[in-house]
N, C-alpha and C. Protein backbone atom coordinates (compact mmCIF):
# COMPACT_ATOMS: atom_id res chain seq x y z
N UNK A 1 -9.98 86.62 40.11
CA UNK A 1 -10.38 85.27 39.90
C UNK A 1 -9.55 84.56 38.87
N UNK A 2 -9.10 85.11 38.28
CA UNK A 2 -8.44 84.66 36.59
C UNK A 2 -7.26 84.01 37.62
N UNK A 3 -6.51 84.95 38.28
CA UNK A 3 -5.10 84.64 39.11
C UNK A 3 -5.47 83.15 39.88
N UNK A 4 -6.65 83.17 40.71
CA UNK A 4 -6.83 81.92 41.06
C UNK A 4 -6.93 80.57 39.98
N UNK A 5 -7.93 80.77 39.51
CA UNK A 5 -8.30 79.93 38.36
C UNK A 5 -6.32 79.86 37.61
N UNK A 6 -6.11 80.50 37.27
CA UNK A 6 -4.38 79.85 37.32
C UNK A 6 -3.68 79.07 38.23
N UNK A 7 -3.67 79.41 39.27
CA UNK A 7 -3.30 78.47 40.22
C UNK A 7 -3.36 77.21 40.29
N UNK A 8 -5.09 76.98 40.57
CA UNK A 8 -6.02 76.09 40.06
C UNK A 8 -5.45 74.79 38.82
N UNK A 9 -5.43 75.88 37.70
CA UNK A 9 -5.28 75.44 37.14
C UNK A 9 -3.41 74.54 37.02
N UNK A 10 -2.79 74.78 37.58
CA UNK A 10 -1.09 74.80 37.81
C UNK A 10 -1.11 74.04 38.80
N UNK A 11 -2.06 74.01 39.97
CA UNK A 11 -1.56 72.78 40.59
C UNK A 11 -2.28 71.70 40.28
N UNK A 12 -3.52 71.79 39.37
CA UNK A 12 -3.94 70.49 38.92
C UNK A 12 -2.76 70.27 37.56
N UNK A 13 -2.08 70.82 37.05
CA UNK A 13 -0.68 70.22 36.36
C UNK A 13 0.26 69.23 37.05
N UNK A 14 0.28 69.76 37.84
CA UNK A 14 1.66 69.39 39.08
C UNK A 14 1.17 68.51 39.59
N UNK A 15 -0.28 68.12 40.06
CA UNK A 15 -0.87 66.90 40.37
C UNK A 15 -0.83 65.97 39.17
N UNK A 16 -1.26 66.19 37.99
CA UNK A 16 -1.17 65.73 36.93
C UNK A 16 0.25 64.85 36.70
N UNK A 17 1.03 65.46 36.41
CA UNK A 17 2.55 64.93 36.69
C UNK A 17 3.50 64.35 37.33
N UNK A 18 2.68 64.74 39.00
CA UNK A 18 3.23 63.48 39.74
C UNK A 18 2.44 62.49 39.99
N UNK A 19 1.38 62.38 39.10
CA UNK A 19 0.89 61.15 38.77
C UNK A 19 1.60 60.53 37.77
N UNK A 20 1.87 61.11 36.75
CA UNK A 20 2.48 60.50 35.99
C UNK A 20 3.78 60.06 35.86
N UNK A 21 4.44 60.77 36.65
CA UNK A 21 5.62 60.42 37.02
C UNK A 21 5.34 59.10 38.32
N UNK A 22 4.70 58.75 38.83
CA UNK A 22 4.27 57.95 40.03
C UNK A 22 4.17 56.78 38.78
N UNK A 23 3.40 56.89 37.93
CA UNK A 23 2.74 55.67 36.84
C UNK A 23 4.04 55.10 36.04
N UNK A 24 4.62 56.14 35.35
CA UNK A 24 5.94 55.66 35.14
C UNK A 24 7.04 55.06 35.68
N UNK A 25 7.42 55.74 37.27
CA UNK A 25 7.82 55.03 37.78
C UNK A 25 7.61 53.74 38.27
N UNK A 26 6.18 53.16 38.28
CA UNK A 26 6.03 51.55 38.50
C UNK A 26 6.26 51.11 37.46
N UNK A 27 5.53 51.53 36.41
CA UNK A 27 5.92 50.81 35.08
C UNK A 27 7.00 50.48 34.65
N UNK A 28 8.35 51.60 35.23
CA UNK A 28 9.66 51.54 35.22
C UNK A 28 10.04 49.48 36.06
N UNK A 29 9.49 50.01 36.90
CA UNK A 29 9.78 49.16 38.38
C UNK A 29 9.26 47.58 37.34
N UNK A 30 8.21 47.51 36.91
CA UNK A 30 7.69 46.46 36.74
C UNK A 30 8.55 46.24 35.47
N UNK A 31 8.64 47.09 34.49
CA UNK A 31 9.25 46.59 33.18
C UNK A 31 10.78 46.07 33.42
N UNK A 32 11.24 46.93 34.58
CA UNK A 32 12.99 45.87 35.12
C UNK A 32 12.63 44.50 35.96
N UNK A 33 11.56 44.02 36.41
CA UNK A 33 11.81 42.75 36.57
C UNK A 33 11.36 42.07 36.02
N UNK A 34 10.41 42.64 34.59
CA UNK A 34 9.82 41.98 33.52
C UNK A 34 11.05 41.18 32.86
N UNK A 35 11.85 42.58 32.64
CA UNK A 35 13.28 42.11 31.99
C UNK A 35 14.05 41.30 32.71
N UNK A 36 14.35 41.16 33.96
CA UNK A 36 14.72 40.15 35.02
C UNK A 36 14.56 38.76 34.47
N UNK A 37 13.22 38.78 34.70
CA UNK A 37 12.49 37.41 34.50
C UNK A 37 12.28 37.16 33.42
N UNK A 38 12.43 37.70 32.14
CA UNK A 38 12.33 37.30 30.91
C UNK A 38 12.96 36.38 30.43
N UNK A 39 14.62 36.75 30.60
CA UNK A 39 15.77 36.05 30.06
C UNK A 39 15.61 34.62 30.61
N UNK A 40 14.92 34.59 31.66
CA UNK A 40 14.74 33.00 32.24
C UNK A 40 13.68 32.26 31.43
N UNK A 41 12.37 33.09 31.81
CA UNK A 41 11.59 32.77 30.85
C UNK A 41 11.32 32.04 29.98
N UNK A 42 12.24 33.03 28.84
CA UNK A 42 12.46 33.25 27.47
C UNK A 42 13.92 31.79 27.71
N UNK A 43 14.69 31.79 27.95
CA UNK A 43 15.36 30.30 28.08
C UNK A 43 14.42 29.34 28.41
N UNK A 44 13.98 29.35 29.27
CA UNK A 44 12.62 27.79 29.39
C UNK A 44 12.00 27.81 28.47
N UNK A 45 11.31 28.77 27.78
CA UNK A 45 10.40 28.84 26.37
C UNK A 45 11.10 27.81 25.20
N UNK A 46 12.56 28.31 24.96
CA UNK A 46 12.98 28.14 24.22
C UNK A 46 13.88 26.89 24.60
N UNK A 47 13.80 26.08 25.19
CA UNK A 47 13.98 25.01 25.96
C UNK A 47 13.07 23.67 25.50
N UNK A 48 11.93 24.40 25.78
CA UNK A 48 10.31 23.17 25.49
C UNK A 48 10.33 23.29 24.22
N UNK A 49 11.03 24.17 23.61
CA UNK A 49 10.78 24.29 22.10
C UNK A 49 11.73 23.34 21.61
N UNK A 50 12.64 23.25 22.02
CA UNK A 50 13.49 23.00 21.07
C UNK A 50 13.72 21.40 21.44
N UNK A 51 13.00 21.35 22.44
CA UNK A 51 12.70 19.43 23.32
C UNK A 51 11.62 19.24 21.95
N UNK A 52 11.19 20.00 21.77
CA UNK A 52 9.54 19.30 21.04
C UNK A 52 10.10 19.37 19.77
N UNK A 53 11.00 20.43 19.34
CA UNK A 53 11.70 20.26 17.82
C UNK A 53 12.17 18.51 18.10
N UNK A 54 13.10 18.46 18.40
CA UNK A 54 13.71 17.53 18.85
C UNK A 54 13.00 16.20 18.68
N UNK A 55 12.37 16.09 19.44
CA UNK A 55 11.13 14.94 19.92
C UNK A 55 10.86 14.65 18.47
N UNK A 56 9.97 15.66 17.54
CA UNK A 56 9.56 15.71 16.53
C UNK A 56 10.71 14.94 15.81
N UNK A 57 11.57 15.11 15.60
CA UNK A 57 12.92 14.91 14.37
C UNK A 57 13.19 13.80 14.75
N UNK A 58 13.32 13.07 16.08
CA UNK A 58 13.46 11.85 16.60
C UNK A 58 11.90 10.56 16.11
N UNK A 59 11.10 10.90 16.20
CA UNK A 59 10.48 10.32 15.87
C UNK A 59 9.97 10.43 14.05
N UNK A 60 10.21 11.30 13.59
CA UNK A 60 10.14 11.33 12.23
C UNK A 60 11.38 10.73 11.57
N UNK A 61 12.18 10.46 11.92
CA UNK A 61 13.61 10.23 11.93
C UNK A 61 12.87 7.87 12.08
N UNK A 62 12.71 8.28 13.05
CA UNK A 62 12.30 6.78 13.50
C UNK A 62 11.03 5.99 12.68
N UNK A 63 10.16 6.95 11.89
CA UNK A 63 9.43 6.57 11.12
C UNK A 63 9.92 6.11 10.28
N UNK A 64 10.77 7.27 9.73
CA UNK A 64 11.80 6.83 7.86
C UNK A 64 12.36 5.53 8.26
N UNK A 65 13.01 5.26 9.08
CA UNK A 65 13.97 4.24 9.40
C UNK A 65 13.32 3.04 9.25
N UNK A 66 11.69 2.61 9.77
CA UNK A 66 10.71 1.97 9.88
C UNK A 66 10.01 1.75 8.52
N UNK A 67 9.88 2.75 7.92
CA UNK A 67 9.69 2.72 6.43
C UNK A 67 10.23 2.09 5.58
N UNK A 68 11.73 2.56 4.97
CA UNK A 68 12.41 1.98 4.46
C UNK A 68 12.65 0.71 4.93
N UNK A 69 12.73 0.00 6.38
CA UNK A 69 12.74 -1.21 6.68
C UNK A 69 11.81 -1.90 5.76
N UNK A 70 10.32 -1.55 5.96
CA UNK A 70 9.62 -2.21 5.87
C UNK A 70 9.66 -2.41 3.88
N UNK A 71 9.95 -1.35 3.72
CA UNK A 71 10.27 -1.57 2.17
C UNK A 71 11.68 -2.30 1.60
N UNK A 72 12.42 -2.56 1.96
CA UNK A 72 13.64 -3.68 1.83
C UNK A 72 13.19 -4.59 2.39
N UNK A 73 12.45 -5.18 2.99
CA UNK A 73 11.78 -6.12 3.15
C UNK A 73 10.70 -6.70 1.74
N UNK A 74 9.93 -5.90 1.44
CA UNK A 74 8.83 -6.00 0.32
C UNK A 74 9.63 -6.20 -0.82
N UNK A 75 11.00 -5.72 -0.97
CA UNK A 75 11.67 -5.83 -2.33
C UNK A 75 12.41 -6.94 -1.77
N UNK A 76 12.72 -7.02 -0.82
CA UNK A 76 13.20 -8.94 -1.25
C UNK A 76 12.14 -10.27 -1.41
N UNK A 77 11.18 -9.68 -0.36
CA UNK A 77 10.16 -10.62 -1.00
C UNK A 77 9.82 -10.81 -2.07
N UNK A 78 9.39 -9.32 -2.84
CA UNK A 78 8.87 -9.69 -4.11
C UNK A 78 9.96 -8.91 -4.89
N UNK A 79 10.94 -8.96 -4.95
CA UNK A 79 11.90 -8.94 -6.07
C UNK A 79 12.21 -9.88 -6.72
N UNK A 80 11.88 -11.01 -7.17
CA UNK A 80 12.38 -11.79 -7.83
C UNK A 80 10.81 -11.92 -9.22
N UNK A 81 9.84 -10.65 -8.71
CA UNK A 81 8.05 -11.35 -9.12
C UNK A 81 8.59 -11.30 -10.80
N UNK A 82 9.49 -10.24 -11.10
CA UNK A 82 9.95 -9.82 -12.47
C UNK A 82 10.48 -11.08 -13.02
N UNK A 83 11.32 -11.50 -12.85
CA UNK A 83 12.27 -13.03 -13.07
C UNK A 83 11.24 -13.70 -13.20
N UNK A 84 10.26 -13.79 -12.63
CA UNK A 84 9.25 -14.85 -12.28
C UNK A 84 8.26 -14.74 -13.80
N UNK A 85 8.18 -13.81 -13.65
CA UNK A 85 7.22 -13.65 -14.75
C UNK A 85 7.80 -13.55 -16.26
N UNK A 86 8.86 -13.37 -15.99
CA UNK A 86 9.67 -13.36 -17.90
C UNK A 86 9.68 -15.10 -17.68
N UNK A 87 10.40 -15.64 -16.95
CA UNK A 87 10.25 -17.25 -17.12
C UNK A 87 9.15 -18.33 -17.09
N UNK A 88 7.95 -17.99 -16.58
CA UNK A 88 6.87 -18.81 -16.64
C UNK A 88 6.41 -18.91 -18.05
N UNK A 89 6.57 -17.89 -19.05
CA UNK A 89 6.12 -18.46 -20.68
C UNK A 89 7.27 -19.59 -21.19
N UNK A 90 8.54 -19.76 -20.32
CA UNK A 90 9.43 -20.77 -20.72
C UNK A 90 8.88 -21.56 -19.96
N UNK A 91 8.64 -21.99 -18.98
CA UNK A 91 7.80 -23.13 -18.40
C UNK A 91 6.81 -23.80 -18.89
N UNK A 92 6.18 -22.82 -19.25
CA UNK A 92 5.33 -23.01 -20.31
C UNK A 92 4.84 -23.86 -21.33
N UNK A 93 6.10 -23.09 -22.34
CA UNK A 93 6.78 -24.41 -23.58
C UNK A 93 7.13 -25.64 -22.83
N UNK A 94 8.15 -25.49 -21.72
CA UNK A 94 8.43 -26.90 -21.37
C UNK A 94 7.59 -27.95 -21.09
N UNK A 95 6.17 -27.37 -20.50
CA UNK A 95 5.07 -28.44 -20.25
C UNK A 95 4.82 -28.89 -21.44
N UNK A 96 4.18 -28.14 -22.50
CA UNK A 96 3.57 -28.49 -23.89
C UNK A 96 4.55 -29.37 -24.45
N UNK A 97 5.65 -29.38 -24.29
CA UNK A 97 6.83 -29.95 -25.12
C UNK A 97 6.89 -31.33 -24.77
N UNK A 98 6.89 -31.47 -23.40
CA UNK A 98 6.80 -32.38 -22.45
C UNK A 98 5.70 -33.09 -23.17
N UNK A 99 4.47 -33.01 -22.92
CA UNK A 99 3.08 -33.57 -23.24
C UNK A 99 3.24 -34.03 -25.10
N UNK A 100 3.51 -32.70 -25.95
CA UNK A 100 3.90 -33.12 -27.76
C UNK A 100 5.11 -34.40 -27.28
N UNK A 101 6.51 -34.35 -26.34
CA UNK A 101 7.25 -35.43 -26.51
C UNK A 101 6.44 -36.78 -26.35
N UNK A 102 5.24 -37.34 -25.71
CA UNK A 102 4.99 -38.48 -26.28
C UNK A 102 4.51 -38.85 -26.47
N UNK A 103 4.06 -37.70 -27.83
CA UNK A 103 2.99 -38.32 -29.10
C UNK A 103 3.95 -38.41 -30.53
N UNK A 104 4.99 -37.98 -30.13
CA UNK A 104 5.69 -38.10 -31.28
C UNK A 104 7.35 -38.88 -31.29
N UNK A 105 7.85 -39.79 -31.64
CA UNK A 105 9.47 -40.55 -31.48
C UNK A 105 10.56 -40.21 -32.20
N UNK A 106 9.74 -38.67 -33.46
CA UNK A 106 11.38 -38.47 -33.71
C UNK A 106 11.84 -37.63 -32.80
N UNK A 107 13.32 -37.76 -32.87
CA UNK A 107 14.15 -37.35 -31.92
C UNK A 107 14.60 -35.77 -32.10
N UNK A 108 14.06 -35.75 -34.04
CA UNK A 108 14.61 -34.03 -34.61
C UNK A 108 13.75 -33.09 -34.22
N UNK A 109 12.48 -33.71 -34.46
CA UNK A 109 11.16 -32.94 -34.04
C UNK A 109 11.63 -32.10 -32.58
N UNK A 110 11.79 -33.15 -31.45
CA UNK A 110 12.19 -32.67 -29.81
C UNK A 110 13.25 -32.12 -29.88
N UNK A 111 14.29 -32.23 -30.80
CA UNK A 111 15.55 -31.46 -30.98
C UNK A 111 14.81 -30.05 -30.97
N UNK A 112 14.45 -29.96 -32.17
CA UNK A 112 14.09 -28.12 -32.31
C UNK A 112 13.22 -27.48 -31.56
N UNK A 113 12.31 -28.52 -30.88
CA UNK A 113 11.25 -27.88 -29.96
C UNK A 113 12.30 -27.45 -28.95
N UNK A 114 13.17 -28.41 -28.05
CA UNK A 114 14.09 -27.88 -26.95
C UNK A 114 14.90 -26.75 -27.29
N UNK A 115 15.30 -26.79 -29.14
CA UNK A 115 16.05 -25.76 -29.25
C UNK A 115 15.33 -24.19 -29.24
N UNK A 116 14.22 -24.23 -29.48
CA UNK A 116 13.12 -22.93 -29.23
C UNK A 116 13.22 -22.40 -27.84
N UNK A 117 13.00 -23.87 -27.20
CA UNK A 117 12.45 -23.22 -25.68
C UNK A 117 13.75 -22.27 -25.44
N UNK A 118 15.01 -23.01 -25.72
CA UNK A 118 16.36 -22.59 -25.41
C UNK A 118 16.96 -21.15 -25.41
N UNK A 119 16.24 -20.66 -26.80
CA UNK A 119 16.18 -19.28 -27.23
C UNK A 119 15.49 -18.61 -26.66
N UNK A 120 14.39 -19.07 -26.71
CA UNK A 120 13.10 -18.10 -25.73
C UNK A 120 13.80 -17.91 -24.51
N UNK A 121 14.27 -18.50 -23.56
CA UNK A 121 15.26 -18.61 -22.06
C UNK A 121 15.79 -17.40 -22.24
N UNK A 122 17.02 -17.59 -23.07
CA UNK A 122 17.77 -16.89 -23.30
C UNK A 122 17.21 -15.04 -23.42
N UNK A 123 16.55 -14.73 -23.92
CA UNK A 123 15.81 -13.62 -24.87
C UNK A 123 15.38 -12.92 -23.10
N UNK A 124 14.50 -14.59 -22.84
CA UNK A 124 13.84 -13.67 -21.52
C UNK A 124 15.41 -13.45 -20.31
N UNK A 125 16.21 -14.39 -20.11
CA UNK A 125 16.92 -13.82 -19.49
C UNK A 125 17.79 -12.28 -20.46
N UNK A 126 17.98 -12.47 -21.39
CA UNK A 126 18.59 -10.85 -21.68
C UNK A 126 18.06 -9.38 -21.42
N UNK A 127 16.40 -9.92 -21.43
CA UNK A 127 15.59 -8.69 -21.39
C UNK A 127 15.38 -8.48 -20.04
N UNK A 128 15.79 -9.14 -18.75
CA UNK A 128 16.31 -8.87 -17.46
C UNK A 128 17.89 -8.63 -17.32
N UNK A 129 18.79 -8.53 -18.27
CA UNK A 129 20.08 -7.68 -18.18
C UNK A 129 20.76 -8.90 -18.17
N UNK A 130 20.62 -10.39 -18.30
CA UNK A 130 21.57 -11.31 -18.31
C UNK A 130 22.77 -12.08 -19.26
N UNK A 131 23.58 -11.71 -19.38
CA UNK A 131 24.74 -11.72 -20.71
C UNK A 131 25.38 -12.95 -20.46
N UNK A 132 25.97 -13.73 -21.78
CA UNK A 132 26.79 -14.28 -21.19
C UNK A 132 28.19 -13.91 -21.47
N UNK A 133 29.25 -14.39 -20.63
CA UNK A 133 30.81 -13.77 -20.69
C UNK A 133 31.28 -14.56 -22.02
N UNK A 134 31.49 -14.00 -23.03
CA UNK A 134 31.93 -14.51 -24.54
C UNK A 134 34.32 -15.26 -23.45
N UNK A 135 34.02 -16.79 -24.25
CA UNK A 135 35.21 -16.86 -24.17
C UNK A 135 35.75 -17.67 -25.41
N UNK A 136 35.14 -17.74 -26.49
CA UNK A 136 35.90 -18.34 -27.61
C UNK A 136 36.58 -17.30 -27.79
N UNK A 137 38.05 -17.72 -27.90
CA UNK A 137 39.50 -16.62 -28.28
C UNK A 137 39.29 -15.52 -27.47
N UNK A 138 39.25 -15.64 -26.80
CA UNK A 138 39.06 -14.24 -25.08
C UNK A 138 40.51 -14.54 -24.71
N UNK A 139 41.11 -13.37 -24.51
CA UNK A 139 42.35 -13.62 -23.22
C UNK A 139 41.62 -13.79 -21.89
N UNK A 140 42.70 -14.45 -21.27
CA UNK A 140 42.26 -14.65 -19.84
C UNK A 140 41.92 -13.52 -19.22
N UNK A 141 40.91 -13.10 -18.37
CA UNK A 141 40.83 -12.02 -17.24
C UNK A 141 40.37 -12.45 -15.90
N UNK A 142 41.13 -12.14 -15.28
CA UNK A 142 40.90 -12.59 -13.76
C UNK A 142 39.58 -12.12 -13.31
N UNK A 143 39.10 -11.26 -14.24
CA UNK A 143 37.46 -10.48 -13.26
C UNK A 143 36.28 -11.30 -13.95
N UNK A 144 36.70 -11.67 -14.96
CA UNK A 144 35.63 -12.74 -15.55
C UNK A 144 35.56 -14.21 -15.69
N UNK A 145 36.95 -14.50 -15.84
CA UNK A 145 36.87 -15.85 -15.73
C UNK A 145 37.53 -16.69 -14.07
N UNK A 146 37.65 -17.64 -14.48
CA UNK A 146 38.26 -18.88 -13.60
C UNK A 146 38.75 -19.87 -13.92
N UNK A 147 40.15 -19.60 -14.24
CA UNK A 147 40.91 -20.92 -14.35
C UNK A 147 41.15 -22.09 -13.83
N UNK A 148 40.68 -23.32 -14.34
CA UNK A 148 40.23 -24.48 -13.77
C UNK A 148 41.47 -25.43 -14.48
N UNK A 149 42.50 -25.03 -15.20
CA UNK A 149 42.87 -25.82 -15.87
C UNK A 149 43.77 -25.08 -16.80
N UNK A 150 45.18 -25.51 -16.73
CA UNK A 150 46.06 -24.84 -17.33
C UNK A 150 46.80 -25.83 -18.21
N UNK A 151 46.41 -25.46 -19.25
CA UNK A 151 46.96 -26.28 -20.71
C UNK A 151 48.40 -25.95 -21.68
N UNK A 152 48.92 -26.95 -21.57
CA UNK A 152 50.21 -26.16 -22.58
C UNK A 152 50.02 -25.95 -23.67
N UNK A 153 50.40 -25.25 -24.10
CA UNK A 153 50.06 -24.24 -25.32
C UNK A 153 50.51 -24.71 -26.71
N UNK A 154 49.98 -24.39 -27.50
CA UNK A 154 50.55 -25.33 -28.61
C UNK A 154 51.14 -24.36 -29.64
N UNK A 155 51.48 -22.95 -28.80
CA UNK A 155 52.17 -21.92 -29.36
C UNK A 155 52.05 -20.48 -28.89
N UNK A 156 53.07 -19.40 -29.12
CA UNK A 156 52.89 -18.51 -28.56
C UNK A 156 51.67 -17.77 -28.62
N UNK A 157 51.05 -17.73 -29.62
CA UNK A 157 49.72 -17.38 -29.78
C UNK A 157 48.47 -17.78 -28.77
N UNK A 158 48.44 -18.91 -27.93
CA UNK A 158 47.30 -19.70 -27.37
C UNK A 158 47.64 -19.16 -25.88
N UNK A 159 48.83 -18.81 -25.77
CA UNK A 159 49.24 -18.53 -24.17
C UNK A 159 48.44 -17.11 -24.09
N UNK A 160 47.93 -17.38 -22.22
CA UNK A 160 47.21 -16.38 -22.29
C UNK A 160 45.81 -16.68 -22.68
N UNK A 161 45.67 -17.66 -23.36
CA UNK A 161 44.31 -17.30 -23.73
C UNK A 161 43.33 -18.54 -23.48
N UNK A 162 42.33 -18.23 -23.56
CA UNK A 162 40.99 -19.44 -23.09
C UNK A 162 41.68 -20.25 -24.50
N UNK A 163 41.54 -21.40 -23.87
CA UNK A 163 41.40 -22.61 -24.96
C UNK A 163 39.91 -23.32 -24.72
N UNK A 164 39.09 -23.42 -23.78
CA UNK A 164 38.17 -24.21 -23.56
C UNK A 164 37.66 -23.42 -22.34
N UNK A 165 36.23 -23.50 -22.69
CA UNK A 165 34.92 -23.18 -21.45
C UNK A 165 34.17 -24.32 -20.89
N UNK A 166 34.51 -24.47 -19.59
CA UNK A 166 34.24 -25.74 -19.34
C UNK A 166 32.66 -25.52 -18.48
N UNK A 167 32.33 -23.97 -18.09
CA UNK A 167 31.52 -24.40 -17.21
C UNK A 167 30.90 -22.55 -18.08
N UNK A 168 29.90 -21.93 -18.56
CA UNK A 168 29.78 -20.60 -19.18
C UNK A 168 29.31 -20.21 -17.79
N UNK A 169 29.65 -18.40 -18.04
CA UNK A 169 29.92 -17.36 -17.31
C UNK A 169 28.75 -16.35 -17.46
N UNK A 170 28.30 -15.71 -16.52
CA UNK A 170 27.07 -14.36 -16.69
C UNK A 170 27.40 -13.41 -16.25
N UNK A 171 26.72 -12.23 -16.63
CA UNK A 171 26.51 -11.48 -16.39
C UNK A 171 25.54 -10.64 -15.89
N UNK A 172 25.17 -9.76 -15.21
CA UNK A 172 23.90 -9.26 -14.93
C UNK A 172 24.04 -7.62 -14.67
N UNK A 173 24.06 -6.27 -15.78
CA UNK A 173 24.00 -5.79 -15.89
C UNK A 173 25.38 -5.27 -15.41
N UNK A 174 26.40 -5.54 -16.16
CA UNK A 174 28.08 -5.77 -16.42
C UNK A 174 28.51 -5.69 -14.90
N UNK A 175 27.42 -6.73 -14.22
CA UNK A 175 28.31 -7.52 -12.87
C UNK A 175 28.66 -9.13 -13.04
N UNK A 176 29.53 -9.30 -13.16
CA UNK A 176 29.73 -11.10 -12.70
C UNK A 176 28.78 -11.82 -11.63
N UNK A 177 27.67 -12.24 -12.35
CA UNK A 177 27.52 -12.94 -11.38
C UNK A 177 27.58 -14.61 -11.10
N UNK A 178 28.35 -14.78 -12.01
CA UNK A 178 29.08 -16.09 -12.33
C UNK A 178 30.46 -16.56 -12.91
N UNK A 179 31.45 -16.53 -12.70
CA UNK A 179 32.49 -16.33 -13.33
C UNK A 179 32.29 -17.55 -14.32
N UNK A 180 32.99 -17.36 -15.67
CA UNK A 180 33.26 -18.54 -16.38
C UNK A 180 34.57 -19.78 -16.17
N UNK A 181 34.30 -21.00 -16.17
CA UNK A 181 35.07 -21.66 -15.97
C UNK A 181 35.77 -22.23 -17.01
N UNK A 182 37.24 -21.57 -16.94
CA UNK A 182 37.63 -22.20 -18.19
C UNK A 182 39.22 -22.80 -18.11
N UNK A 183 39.89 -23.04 -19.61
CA UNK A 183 41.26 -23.92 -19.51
C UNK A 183 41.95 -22.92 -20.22
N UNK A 184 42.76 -21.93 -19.65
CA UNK A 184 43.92 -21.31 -20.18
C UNK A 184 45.73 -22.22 -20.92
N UNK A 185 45.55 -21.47 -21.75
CA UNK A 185 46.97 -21.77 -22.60
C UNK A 185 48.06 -21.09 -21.97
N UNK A 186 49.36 -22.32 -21.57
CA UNK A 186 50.27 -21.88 -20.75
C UNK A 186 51.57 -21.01 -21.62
């Protein structure tokens, strides 16, 4: 019995095995056209992906663009609110000055009041970056000034150089934004 019961036992091995060899072999079978069809797959996968990357970056892309529009817009509108607001306390004075000019007829009194407001102007335009281009005894420079008027010189010393500012010059944070107009010595 033992001899049988071996047998037994040996061809349920051998059954065993060509089952398993049967299982493997599909699995074989199926895992090569898994791999077949993957590489395609796996390209279309990576296809929709990279449309939707895409898509994404295009429209985030199109937001910023929309953004910043809309904000260079808002800064020209209200870029000037700064300017606006350093000069309305000079407006200011000018009303009151206006209203004190006529209760009072001296002429020195309105002298120094205009000469206040004048300073105050000034102060508030500096504290927005506004300079003016200095041309008493300046040599000429073509990036700042503008010669309106060429004077003969009343010596080698004057040539070359501003004799007269006929029209003053600015600045706005060491840009020209006004050239000075003046009379060079020939």
């Amino acid at each position: 019995m033992k001899e049988e019961e071996k047998i037994n036992v040996e061809e349920e091995e051998i059954l065993d095995n060509e089952e398993q060899e049967t299982e493997e072999n599909s699995e074989n079978s199926e895992n090569s056209e898994a791999e077949e069809m993957d590489p395609l797959e796996q390209a279309l996968l990576e296809n929709e992906q990279l449309k939707d990357k895409y898509l994404r970056s295009v429209a985030e892309f199109d937001n910023y663009r929309k953004r910043t529009t809309k904000e260079k817009a808002e800064l020209i509108l209200n870029g000037g609110t700064n300017v606006i607001k350093a000069i309305l306390p000079v407006l200011d004075d000018m009303e009151r000055a206006l209203e004190n000019g006529e209760k009072t007829d001296d002429p020195q009194v309105l002298r120094e009041g205009m000469e206040l407001i004048y300073q105050k102007f000034q102060k508030a335009l500096e504290g927005l970056g506004v300079k003016k281009i200095e041309t008493e005894n300046a040599d000429f420079d073509v990036d700042i000034h503008e010669a309106v008027a060429m004077v003969p010189s009343m010596g080698d010393d004057k040539k070359g150089k501003v004799i007269d500012c006929l029209q003053q010059g600015y600045m706005l944070n060491d840009k020209v934004i006004r050239h000075a107009k003046v009379a060079v010595g020939q």
